[in-house]
C-alpha atoms as a PDB file:
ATOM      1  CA  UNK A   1      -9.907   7.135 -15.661  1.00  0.00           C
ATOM      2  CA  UNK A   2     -11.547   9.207 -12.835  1.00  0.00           C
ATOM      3  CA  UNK A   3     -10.129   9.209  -9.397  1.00  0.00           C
ATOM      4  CA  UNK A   4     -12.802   7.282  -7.712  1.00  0.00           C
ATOM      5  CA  UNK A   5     -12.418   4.296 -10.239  1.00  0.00           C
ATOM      6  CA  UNK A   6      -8.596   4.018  -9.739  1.00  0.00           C
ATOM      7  CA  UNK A   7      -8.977   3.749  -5.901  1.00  0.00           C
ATOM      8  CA  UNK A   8     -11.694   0.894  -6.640  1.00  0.00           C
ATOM      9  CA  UNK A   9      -8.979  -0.734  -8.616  1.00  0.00           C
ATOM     10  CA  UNK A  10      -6.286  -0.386  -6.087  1.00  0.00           C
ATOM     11  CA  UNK A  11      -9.112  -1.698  -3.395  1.00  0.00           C
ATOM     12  CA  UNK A  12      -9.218  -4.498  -5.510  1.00  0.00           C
ATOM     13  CA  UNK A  13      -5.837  -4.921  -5.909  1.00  0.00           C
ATOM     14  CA  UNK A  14      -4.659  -5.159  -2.570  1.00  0.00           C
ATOM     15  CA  UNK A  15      -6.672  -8.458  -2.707  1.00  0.00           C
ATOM     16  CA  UNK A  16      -4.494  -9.577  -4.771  1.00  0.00           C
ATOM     17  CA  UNK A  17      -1.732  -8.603  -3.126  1.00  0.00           C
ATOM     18  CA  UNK A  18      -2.619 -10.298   0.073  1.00  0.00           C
ATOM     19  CA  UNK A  19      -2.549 -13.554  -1.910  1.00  0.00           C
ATOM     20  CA  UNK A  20       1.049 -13.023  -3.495  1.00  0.00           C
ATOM     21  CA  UNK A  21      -0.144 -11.301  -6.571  1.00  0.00           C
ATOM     22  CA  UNK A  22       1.578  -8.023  -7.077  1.00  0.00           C
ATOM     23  CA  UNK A  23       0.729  -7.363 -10.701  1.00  0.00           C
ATOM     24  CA  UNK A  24      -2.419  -5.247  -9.994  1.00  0.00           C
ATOM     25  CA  UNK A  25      -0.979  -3.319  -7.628  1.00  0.00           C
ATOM     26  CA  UNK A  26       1.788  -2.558  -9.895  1.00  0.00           C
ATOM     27  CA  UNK A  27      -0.185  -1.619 -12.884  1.00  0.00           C
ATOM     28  CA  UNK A  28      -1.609   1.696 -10.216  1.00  0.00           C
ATOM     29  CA  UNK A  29       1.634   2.715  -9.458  1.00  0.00           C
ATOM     30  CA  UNK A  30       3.399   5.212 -11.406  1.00  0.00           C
ATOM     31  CA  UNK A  31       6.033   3.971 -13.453  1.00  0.00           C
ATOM     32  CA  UNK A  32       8.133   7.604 -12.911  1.00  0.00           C
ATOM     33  CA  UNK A  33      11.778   8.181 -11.609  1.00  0.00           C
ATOM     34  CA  UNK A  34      10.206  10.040  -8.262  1.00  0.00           C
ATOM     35  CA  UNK A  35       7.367   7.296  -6.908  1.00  0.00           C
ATOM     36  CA  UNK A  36       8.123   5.663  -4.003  1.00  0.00           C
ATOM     37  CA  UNK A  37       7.403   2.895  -1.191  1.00  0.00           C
ATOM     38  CA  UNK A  38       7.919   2.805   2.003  1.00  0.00           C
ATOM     39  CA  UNK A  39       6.588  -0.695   3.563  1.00  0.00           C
ATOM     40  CA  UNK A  40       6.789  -2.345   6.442  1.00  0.00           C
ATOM     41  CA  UNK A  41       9.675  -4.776   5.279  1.00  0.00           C
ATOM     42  CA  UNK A  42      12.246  -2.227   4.150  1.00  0.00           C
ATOM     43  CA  UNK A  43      13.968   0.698   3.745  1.00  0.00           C
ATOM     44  CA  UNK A  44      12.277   3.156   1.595  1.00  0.00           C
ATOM     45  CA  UNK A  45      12.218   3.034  -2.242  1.00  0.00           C
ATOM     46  CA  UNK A  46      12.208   5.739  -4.752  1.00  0.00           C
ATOM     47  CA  UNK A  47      12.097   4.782  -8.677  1.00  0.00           C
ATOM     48  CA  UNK A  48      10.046   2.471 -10.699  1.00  0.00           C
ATOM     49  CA  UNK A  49      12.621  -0.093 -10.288  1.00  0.00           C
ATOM     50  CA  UNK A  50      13.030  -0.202  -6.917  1.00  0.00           C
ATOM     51  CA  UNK A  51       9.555   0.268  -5.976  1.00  0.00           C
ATOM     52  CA  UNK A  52       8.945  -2.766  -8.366  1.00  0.00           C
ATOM     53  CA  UNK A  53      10.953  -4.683  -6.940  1.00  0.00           C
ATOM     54  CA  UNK A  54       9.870  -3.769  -3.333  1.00  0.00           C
ATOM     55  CA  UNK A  55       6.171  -4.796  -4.694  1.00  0.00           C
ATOM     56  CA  UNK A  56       7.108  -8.423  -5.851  1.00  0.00           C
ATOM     57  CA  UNK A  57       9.208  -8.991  -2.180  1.00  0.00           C
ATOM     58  CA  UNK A  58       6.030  -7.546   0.059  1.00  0.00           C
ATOM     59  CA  UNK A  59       3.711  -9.414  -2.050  1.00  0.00           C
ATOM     60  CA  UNK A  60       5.796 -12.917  -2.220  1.00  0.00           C
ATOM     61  CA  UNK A  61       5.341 -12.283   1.970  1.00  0.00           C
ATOM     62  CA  UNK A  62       1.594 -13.299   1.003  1.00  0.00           C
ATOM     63  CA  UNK A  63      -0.707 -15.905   0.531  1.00  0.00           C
ATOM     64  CA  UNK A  64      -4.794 -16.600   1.183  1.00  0.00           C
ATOM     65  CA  UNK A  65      -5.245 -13.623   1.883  1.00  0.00           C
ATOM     66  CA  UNK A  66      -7.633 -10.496   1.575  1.00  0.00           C
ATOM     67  CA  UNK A  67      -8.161  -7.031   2.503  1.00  0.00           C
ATOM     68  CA  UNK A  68     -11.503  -7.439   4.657  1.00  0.00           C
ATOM     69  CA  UNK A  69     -12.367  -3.744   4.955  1.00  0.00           C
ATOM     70  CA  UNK A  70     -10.510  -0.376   4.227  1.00  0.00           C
ATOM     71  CA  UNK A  71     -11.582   2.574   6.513  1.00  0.00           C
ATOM     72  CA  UNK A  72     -10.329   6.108   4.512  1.00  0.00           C
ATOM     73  CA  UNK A  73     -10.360   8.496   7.657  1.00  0.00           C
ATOM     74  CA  UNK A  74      -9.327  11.576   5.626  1.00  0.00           C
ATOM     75  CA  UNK A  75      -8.802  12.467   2.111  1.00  0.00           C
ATOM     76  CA  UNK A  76      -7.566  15.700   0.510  1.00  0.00           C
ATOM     77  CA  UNK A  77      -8.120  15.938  -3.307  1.00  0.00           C
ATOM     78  CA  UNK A  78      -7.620  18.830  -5.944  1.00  0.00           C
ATOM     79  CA  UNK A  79      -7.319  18.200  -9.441  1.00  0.00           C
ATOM     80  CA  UNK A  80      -3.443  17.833  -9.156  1.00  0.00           C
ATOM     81  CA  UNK A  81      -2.740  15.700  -5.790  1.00  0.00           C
ATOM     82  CA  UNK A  82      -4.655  13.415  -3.986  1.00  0.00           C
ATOM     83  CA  UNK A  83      -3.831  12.139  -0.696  1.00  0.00           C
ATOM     84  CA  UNK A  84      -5.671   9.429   1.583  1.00  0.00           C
ATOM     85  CA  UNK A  85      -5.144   8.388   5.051  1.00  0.00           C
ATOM     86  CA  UNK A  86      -6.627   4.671   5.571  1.00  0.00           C
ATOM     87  CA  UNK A  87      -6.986   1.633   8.041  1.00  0.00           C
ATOM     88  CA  UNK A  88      -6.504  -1.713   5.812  1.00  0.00           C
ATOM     89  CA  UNK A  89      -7.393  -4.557   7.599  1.00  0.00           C
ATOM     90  CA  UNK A  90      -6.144  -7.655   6.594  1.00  0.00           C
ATOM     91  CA  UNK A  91      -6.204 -11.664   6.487  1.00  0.00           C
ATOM     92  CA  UNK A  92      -3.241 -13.425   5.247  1.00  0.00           C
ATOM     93  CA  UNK A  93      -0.740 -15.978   5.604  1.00  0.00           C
ATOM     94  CA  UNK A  94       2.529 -13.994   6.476  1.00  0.00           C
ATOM     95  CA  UNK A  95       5.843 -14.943   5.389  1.00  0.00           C
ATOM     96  CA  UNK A  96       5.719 -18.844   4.827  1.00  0.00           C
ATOM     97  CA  UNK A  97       3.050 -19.566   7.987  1.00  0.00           C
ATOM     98  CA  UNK A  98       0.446 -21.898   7.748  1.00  0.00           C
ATOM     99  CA  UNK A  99      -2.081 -19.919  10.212  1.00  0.00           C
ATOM    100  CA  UNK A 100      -3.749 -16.739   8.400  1.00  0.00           C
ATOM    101  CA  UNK A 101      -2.687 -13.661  10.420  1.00  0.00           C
ATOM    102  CA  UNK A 102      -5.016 -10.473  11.269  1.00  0.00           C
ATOM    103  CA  UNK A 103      -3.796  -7.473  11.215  1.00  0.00           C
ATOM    104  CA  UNK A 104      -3.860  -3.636  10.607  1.00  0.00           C
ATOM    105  CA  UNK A 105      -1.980  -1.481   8.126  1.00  0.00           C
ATOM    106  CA  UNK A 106      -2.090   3.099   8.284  1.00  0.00           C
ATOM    107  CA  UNK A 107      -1.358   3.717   4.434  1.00  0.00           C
ATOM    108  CA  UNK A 108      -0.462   6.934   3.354  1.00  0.00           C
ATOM    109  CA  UNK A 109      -1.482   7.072   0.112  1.00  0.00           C
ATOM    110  CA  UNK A 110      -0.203   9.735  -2.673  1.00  0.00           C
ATOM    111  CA  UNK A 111      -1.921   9.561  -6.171  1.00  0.00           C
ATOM    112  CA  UNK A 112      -1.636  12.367  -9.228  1.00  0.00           C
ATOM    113  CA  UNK A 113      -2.488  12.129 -12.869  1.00  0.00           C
ATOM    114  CA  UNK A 114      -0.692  10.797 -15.307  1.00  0.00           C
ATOM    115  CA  UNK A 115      -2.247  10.670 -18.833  1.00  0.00           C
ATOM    116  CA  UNK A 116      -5.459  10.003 -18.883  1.00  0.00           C
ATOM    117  CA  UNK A 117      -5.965   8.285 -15.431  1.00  0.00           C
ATOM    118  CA  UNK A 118      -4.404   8.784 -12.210  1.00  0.00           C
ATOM    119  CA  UNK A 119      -1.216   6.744 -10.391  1.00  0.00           C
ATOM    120  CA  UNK A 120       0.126   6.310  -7.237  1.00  0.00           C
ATOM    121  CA  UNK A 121       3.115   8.226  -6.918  1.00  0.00           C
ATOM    122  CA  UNK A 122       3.499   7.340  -2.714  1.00  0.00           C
ATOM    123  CA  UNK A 123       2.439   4.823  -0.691  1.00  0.00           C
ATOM    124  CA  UNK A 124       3.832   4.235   3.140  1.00  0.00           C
ATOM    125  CA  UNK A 125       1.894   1.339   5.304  1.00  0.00           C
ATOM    126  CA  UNK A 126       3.478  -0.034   8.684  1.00  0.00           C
ATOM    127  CA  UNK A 127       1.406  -1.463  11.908  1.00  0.00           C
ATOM    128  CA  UNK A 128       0.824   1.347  14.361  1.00  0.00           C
ATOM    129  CA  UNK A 129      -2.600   1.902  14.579  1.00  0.00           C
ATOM    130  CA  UNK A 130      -2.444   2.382  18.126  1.00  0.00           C
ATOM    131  CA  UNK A 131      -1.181   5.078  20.511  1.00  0.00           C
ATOM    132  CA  UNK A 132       3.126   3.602  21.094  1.00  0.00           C
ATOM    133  CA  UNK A 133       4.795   4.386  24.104  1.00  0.00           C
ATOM    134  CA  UNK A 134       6.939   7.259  24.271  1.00  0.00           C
ATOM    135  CA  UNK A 135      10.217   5.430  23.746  1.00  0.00           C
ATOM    136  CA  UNK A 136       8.653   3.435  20.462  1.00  0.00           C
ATOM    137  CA  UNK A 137      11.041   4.834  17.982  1.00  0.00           C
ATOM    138  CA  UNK A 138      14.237   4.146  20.067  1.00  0.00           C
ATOM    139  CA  UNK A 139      16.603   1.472  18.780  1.00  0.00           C
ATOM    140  CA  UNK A 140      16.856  -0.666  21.550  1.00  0.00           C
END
């Protein structure tokens, strides 16, 4: 499967995803010793396993939701490595509410081939789209 089509599937799967479904999602991701997921629930995690297991929490965090636009504001492609920088905007109910929440996700997003298609072998998403204060990464 070309590039282009495996990012359409992941587009769609994220819709999923925002209503609890991890299962497309999943399918994208390498199933290899070295992927890994770093969301914004948890610590990193590296391994099929882990990341699997990462997928089905984050996802179980969702419901009526959907991914109402994703803005790719740089990609870097050669025909081993592929790497995307994108603004996901999102709909969902978050973690048992009642009210759908809007919100924005930066993703990071690492794909190389595997077979005959393409898998993600990296994905990192957390909240800051905007500029943080200086002090932002201090524990306080």
């Amino acid at each position: 499967m070309q590039l282009d089509e495996v990012i359409a599937r992941f587009h769609q799967a994220v819709n999923a995803f925002a209503k609890g479904d991890p299962e497309p999602a999943k399918d994208i991701f390498s199933h290899s010793m070295d992927v890994s997921l770093a969301n914004p629930w948890g610590p990193p995690a590296v391994g099929w396993e882990r990341v699997s297991e990462a997928l089905d929490s984050a996802a179980a965090r969702f419901q009526d939701g959907r991914v109402t636009a994703i803005e790719t504001l740089t990609k870097h492609v050669t025909s081993n490595l592929a790497c995307f920088l994108d603004i996901e905007h999102w709909q969902a109910k978050v973690g048992g509410g009642d009210q759908i929440s809007v919100f924005d996700l930066r993703v990071t997003s690492v794909y190389r081939p595997e077979g005959d298609t393409w898998a993600l072998v990296h994905r990192h998403a957390d909240p800051i789209t905007t500029p943080q204060a200086p002090d932002a990464v201090l524990r306080k």
